[in-house]
N, C-alpha and C. Protein backbone atom coordinates (compact mmCIF):
# COMPACT_ATOMS: atom_id res chain seq x y z
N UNK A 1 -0.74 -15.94 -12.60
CA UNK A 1 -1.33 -14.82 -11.88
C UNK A 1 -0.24 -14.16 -11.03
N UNK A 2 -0.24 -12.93 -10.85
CA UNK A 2 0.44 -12.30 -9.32
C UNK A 2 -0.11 -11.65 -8.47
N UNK A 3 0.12 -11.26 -7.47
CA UNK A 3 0.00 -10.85 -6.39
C UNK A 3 1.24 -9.61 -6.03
N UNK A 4 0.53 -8.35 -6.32
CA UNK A 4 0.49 -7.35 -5.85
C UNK A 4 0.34 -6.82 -4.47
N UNK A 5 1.18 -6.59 -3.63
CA UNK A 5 1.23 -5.88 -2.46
C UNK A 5 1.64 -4.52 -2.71
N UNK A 6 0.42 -4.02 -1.68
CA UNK A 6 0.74 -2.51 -1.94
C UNK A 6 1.12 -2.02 -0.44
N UNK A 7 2.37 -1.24 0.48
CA UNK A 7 2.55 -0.90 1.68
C UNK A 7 2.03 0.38 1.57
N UNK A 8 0.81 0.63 2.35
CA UNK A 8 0.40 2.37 2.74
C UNK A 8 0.48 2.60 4.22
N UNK A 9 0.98 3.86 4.11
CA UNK A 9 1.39 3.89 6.05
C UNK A 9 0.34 4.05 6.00
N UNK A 10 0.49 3.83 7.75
CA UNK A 10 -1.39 4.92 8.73
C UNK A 10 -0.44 6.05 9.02
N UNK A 11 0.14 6.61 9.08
CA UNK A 11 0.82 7.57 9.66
C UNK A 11 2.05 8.32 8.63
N UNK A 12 2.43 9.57 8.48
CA UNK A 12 3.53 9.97 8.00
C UNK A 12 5.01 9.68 9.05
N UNK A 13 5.76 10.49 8.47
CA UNK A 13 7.20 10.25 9.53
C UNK A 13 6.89 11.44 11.02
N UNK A 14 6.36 12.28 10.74
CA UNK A 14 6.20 12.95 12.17
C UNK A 14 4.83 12.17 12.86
N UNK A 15 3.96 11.50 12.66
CA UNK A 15 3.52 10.69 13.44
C UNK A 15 2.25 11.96 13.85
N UNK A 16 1.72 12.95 12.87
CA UNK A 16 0.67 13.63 13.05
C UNK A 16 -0.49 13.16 12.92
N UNK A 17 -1.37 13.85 14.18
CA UNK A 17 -2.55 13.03 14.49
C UNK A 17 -3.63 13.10 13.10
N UNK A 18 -3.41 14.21 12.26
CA UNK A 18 -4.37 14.49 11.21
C UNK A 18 -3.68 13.17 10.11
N UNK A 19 -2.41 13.18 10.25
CA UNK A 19 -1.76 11.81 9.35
C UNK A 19 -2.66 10.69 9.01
N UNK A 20 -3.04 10.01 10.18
CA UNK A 20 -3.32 8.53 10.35
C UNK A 20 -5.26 8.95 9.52
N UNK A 21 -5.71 9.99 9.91
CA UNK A 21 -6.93 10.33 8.60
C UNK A 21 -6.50 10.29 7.07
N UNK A 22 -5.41 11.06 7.01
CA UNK A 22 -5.32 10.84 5.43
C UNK A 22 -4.63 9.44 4.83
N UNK A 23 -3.86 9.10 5.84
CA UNK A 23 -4.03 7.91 5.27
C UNK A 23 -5.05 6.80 5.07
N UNK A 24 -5.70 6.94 5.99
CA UNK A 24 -6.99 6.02 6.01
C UNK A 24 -7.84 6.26 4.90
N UNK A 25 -8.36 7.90 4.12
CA UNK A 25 -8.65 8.12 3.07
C UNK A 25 -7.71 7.47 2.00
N UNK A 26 -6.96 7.74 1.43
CA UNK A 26 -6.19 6.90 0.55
C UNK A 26 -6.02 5.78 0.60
N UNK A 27 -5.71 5.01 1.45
CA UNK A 27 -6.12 3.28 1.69
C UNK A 27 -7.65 3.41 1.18
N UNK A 28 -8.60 3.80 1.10
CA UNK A 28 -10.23 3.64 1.15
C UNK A 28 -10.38 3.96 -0.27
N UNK A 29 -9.65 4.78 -0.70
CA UNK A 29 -9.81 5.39 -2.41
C UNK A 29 -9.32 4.44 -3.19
N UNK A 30 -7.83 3.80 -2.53
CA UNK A 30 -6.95 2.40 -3.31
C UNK A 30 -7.86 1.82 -3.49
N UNK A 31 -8.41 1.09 -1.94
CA UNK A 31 -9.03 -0.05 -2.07
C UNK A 31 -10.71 0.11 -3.42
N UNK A 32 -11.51 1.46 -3.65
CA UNK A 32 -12.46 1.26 -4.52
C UNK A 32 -11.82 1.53 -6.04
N UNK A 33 -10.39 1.68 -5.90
CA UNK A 33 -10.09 2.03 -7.33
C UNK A 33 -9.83 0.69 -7.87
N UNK A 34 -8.95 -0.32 -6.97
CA UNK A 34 -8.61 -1.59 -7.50
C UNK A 34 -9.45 -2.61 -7.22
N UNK A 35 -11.03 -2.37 -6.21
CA UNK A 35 -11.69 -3.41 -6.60
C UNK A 35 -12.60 -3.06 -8.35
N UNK A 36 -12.94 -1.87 -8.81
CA UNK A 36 -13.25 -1.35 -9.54
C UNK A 36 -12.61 -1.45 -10.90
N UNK A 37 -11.28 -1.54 -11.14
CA UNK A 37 -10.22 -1.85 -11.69
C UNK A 37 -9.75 -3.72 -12.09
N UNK A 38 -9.55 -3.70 -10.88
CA UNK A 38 -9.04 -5.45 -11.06
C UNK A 38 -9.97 -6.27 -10.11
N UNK A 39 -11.49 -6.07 -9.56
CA UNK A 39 -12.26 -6.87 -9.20
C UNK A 39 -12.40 -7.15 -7.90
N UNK A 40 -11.32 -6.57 -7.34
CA UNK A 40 -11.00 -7.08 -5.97
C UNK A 40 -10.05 -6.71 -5.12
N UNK A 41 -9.97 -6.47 -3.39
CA UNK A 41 -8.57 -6.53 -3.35
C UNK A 41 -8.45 -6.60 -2.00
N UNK A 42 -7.84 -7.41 -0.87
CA UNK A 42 -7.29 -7.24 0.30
C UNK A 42 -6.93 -6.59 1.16
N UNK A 43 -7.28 -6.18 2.27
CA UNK A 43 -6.48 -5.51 2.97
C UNK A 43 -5.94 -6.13 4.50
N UNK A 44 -4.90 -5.79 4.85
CA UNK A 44 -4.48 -6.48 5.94
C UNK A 44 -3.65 -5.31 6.88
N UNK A 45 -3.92 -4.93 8.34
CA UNK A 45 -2.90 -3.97 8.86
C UNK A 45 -1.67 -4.81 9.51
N UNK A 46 -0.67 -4.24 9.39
CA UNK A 46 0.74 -4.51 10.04
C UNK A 46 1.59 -4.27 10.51
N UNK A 47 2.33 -4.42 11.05
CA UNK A 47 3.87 -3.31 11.55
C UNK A 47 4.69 -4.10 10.88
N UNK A 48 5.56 -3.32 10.47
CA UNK A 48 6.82 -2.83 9.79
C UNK A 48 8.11 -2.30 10.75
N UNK A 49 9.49 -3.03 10.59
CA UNK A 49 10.35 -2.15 11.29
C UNK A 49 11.37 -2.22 10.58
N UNK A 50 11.95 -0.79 10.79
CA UNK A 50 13.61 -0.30 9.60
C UNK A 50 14.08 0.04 10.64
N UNK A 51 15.81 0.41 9.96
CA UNK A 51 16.75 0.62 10.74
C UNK A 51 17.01 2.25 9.93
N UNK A 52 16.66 3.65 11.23
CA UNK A 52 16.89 4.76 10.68
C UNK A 52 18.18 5.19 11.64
N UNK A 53 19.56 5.16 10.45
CA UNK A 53 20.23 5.70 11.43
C UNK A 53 20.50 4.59 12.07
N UNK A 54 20.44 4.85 13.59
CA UNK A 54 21.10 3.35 14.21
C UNK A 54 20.07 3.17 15.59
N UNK A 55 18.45 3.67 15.16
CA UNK A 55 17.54 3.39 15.74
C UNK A 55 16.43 2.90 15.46
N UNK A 56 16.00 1.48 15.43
CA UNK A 56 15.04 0.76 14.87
C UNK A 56 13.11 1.38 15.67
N UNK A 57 13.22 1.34 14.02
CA UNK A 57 11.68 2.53 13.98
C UNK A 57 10.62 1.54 13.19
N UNK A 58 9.43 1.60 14.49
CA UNK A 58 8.37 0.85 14.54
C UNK A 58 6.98 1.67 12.97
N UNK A 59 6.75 0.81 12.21
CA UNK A 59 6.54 2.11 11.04
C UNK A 59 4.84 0.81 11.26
N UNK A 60 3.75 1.25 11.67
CA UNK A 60 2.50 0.57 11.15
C UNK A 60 1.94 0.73 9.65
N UNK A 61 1.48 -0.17 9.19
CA UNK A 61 0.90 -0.43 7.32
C UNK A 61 -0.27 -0.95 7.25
N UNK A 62 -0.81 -0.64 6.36
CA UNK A 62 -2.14 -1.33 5.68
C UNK A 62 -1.43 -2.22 4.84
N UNK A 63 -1.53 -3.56 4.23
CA UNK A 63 -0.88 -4.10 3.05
C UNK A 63 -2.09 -4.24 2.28
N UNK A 64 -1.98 -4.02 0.58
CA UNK A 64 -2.98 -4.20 0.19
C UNK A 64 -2.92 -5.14 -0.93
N UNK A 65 -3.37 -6.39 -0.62
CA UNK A 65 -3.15 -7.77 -1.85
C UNK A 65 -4.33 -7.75 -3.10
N UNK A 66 -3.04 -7.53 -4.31
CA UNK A 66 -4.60 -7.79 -5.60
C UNK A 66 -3.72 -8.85 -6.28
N UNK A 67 -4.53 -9.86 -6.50
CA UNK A 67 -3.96 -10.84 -7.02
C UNK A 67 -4.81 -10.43 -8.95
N UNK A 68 -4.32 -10.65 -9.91
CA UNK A 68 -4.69 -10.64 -11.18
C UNK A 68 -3.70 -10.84 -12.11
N UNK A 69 -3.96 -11.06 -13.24
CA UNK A 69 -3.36 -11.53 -14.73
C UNK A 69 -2.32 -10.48 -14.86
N UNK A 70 -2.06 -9.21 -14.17
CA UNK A 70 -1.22 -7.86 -14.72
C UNK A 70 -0.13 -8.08 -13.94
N UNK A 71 1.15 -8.23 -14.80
CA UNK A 71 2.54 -8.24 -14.33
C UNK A 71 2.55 -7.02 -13.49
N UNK A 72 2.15 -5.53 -14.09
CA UNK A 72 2.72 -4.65 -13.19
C UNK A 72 1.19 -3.43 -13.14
N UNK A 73 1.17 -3.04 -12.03
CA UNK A 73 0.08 -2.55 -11.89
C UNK A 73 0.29 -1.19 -11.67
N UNK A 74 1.46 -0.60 -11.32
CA UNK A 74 1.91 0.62 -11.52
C UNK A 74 1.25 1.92 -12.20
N UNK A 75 1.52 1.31 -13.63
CA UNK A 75 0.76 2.14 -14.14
C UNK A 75 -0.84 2.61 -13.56
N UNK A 76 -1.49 1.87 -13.38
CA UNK A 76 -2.53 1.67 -12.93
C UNK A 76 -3.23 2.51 -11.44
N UNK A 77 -2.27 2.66 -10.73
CA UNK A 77 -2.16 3.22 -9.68
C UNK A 77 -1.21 4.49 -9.40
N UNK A 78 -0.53 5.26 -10.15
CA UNK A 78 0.61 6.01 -10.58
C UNK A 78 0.02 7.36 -9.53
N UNK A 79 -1.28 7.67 -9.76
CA UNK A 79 -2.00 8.63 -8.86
C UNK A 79 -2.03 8.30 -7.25
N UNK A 80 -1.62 7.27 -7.19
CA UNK A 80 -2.21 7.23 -5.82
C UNK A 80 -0.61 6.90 -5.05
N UNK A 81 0.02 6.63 -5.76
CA UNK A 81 1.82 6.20 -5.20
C UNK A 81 2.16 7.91 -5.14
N UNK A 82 1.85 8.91 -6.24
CA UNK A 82 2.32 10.20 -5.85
C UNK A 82 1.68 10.81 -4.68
N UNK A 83 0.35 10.59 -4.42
CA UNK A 83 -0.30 10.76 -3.11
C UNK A 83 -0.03 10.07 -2.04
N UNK A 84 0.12 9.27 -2.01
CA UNK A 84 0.53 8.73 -0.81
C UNK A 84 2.33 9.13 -0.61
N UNK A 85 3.45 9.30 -1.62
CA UNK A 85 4.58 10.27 -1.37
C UNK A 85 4.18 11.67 -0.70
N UNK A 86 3.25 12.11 -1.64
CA UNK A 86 3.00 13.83 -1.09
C UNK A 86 2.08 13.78 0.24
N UNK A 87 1.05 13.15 0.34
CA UNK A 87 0.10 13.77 1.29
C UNK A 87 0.91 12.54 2.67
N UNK A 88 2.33 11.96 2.67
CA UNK A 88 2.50 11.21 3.73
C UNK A 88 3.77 11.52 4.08
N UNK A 89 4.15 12.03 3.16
CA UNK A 89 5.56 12.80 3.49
C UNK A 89 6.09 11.36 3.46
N UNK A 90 5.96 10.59 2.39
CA UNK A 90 7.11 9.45 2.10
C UNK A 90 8.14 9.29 0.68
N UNK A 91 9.49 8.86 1.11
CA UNK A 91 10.42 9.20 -0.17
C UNK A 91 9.74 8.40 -1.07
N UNK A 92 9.22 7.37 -0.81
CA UNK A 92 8.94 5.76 -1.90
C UNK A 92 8.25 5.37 -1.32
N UNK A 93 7.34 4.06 -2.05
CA UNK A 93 6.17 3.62 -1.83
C UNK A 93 6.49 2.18 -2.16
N UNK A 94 6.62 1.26 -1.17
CA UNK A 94 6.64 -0.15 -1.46
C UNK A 94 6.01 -1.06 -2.18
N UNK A 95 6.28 -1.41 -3.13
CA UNK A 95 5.05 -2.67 -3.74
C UNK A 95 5.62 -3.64 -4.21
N UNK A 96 5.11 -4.91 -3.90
CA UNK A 96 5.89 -6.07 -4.29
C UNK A 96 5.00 -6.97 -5.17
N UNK A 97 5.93 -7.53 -5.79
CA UNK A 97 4.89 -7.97 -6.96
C UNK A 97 5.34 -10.15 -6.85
N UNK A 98 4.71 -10.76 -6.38
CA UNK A 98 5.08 -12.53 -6.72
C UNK A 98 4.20 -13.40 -7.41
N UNK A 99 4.66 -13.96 -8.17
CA UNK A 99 4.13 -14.97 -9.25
C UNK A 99 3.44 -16.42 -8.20
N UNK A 100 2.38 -16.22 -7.94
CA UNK A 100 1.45 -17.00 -7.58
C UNK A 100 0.20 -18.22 -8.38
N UNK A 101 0.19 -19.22 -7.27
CA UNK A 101 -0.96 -20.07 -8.25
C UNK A 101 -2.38 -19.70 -7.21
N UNK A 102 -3.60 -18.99 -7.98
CA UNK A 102 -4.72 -18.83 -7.63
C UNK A 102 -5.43 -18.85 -8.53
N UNK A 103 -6.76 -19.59 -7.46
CA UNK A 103 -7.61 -20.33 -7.73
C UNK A 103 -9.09 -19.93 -7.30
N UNK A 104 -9.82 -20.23 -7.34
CA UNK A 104 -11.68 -20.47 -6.87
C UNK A 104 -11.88 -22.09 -6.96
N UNK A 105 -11.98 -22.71 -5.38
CA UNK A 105 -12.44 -24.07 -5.52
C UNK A 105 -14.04 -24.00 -4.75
């Protein structure tokens, strides 16, 4: 099985108050496309910090965990990585993918 993490900001890079709505829509659309899709799926909020330049920038996230049988889920989601680039004003869209053992006991 793997485990799919998906990073969606709450916020774009200017930190606009209408931002942290559209992201919250798109986190809400992910989350019914991939329980709909692959059955299920996690969400967890977080902070995040990078180094922009030579000033470390506090970036908050939704992470979104789908664990299932699909090496890469990409495809799968291809609509919603260009939306969340366009409607967040982000270069790239994080997703990490690890080979996990899961279960139902």
């Amino acid at each position: 099985m793997y485990k799919h993490t998906i990073y969606v900001p709450k916020h774009d890079n200017d930190r606009s108050e209408h931002s942290y709505l559209t992201g919250m829509d798109i986190c809400n659309e992910l989350v019914e496309h991939l329980s709909l899709y692959f059955g299920g799926c996690t969400v967890l909020s977080g902070v995040g910090y990078y180094l922009m330049e030579t000033k470390v920038v506090m970036d908050e996230v939704w992470l979104i965990h789908v664990i299932h049988s699909s090496a890469d889920i990409k495809p799968n989601i291809s609509n919603f990585i260009d939306k969340i680039k366009t409607d967040m004003k982000q270069e790239s869209v994080l997703i990490t993918t690890e080979n996990v053992d899961a279960y139902f006991a």
